[in-house]
N, C-alpha and C. Protein backbone atom coordinates (compact mmCIF):
# COMPACT_ATOMS: atom_id res chain seq x y z
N UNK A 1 102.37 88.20 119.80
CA UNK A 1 101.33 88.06 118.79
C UNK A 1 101.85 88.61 117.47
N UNK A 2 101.82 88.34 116.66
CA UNK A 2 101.79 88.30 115.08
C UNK A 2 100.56 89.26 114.59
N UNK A 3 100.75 90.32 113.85
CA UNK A 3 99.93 91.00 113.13
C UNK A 3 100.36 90.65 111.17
N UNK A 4 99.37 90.48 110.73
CA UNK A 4 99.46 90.74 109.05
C UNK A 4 99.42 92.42 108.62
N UNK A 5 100.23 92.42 108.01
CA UNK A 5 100.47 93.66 107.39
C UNK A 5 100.69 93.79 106.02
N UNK A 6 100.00 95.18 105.17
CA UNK A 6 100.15 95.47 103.90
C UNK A 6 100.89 96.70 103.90
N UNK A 7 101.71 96.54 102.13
CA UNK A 7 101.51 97.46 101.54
C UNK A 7 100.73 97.68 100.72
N UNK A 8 99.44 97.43 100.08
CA UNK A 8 98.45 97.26 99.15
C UNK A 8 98.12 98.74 98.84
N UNK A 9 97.66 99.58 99.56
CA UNK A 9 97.52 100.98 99.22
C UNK A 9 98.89 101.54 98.61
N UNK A 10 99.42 101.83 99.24
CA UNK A 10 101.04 101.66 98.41
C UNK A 10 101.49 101.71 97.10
N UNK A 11 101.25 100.55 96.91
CA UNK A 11 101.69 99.66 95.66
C UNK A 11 100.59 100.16 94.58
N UNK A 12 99.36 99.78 94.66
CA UNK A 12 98.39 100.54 94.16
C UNK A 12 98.23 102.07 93.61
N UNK A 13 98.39 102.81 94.65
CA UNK A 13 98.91 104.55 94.65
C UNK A 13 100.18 104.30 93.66
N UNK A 14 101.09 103.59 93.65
CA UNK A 14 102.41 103.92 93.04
C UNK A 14 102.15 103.25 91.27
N UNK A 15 101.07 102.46 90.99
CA UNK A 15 100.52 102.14 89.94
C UNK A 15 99.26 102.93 89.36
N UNK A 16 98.75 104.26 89.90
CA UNK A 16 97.74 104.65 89.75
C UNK A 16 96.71 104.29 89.35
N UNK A 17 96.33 102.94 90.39
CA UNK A 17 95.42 102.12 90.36
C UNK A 17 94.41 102.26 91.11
N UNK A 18 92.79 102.73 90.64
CA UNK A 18 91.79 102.80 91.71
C UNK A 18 91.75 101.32 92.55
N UNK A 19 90.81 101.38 93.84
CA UNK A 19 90.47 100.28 94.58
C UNK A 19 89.82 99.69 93.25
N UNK A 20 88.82 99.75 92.21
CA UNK A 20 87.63 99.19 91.61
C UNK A 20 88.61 98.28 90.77
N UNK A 21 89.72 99.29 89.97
CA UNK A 21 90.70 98.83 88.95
C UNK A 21 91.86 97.59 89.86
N UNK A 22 92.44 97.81 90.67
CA UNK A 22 92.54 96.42 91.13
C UNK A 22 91.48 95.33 91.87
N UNK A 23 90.86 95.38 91.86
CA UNK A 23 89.74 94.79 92.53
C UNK A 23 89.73 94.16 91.35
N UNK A 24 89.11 94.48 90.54
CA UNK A 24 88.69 93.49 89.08
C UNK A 24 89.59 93.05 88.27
N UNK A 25 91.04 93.59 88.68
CA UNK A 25 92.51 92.52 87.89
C UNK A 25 92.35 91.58 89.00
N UNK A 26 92.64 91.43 90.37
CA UNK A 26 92.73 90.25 90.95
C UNK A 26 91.51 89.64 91.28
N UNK A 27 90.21 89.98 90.47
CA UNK A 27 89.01 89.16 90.90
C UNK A 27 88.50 88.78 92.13
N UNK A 28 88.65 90.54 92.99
CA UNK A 28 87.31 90.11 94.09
C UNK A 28 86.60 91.46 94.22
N UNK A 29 86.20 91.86 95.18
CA UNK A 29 85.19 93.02 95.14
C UNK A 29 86.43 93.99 95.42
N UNK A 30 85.92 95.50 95.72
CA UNK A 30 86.04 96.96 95.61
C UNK A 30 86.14 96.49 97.67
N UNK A 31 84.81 96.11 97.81
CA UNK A 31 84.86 96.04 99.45
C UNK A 31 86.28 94.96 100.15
N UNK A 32 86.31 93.87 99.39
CA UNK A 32 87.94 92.99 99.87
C UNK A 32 89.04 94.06 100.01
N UNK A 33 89.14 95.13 99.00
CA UNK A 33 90.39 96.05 98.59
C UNK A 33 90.83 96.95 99.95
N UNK A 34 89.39 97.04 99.99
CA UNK A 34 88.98 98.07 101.70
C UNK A 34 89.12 97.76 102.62
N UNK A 35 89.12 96.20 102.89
CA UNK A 35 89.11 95.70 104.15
C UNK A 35 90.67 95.56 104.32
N UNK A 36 91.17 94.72 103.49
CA UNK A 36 92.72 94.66 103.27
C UNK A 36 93.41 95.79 103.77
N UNK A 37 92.97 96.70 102.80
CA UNK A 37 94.16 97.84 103.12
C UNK A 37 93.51 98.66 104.46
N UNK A 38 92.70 98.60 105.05
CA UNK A 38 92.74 98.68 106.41
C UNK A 38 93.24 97.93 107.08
N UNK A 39 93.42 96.53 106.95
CA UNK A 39 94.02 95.97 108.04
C UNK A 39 93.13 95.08 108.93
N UNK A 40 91.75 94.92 108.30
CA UNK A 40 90.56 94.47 108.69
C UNK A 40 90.48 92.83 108.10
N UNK A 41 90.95 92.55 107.08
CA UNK A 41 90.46 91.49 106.38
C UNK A 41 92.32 90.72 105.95
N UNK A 42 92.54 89.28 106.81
CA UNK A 42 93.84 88.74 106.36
C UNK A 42 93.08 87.97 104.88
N UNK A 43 93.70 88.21 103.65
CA UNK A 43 93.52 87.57 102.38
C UNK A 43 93.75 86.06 102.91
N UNK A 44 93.34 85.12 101.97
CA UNK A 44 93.62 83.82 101.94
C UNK A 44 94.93 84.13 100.78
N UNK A 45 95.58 82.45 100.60
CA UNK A 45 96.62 83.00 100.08
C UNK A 45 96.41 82.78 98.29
N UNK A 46 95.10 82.36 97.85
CA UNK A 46 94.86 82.48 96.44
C UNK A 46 94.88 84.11 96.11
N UNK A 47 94.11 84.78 97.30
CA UNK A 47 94.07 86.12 96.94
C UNK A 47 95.22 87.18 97.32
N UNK A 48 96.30 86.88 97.94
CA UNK A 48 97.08 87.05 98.12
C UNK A 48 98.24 87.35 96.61
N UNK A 49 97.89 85.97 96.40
CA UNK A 49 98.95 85.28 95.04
C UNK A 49 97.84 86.49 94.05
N UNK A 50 96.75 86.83 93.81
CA UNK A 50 96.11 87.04 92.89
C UNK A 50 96.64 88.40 93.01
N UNK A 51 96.24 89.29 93.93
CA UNK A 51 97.10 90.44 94.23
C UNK A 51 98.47 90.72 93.91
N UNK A 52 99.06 90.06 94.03
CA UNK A 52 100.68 90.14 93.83
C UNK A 52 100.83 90.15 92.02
N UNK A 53 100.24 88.73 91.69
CA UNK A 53 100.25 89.18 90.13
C UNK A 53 99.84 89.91 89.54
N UNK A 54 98.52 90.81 90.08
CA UNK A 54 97.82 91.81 89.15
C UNK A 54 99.25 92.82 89.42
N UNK A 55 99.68 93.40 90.51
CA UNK A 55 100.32 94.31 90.64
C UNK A 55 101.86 94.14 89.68
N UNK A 56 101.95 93.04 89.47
CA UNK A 56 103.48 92.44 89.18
C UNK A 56 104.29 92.54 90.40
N UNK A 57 104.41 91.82 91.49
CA UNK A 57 105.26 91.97 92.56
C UNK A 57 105.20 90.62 93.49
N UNK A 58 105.78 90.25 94.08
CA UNK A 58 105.69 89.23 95.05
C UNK A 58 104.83 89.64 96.02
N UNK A 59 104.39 88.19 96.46
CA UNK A 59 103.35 87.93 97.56
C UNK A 59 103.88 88.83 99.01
N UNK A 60 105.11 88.83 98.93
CA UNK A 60 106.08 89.36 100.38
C UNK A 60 106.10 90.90 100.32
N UNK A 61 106.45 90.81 98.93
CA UNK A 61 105.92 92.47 98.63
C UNK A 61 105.02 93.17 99.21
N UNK A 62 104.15 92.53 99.48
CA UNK A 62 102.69 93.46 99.33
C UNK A 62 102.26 92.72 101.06
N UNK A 63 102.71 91.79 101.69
CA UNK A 63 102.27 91.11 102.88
C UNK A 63 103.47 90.96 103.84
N UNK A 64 103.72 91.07 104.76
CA UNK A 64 104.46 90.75 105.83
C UNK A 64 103.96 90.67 107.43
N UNK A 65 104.29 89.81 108.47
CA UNK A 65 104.04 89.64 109.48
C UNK A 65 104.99 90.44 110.65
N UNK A 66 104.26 91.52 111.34
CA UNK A 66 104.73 92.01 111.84
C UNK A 66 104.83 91.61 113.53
N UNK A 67 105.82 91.10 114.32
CA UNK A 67 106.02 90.18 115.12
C UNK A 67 105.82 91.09 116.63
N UNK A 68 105.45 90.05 117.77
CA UNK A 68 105.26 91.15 119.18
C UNK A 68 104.70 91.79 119.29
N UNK A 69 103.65 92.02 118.82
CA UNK A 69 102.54 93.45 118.97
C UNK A 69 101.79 92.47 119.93
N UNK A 70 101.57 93.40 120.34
CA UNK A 70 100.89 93.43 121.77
C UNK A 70 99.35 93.49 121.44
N UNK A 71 98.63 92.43 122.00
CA UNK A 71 97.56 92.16 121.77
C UNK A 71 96.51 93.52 121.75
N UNK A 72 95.36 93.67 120.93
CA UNK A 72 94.17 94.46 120.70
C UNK A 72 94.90 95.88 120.23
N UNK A 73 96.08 95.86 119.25
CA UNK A 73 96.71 96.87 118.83
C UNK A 73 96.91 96.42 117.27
N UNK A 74 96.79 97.12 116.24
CA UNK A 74 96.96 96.94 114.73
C UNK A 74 98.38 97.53 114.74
């Protein structure tokens, strides 16, 4: 099984960027920011792409698929 994975907190922290302050460069809520960087919510890939540009970084940057995880495990 395939898990989606971020660095979004990360990248964010390393831009001293609140959740609210990226939330409203890539145009979605404070709650999307939350779900994401838990690990709760896979972006579509407009918001994906939207993320990556607010931050200045690639889409790969900030997303990768982490391979073989064993089912009902993040």
């Amino acid at each position: 099984m395939n898990v989606l994975k971020n660095r979004l907190k990360v990248i964010r922290a390393e831009r001293n960027l609140t959740q609210e302050q990226i939330a409203n460069l890539a145009g979605v809520t404070r709650q999307t920011i939350i779900s994401i960087e838990k690990g709760d919510y896979a972006p579509s890939v407009a918001i994906a792409l939207s993320l990556a540009n607010a931050l200045n970084v690639r889409v790969d940057d900030l997303f990768h698929l982490e391979h073989n995880v064993p089912p009902n495990s993040k």
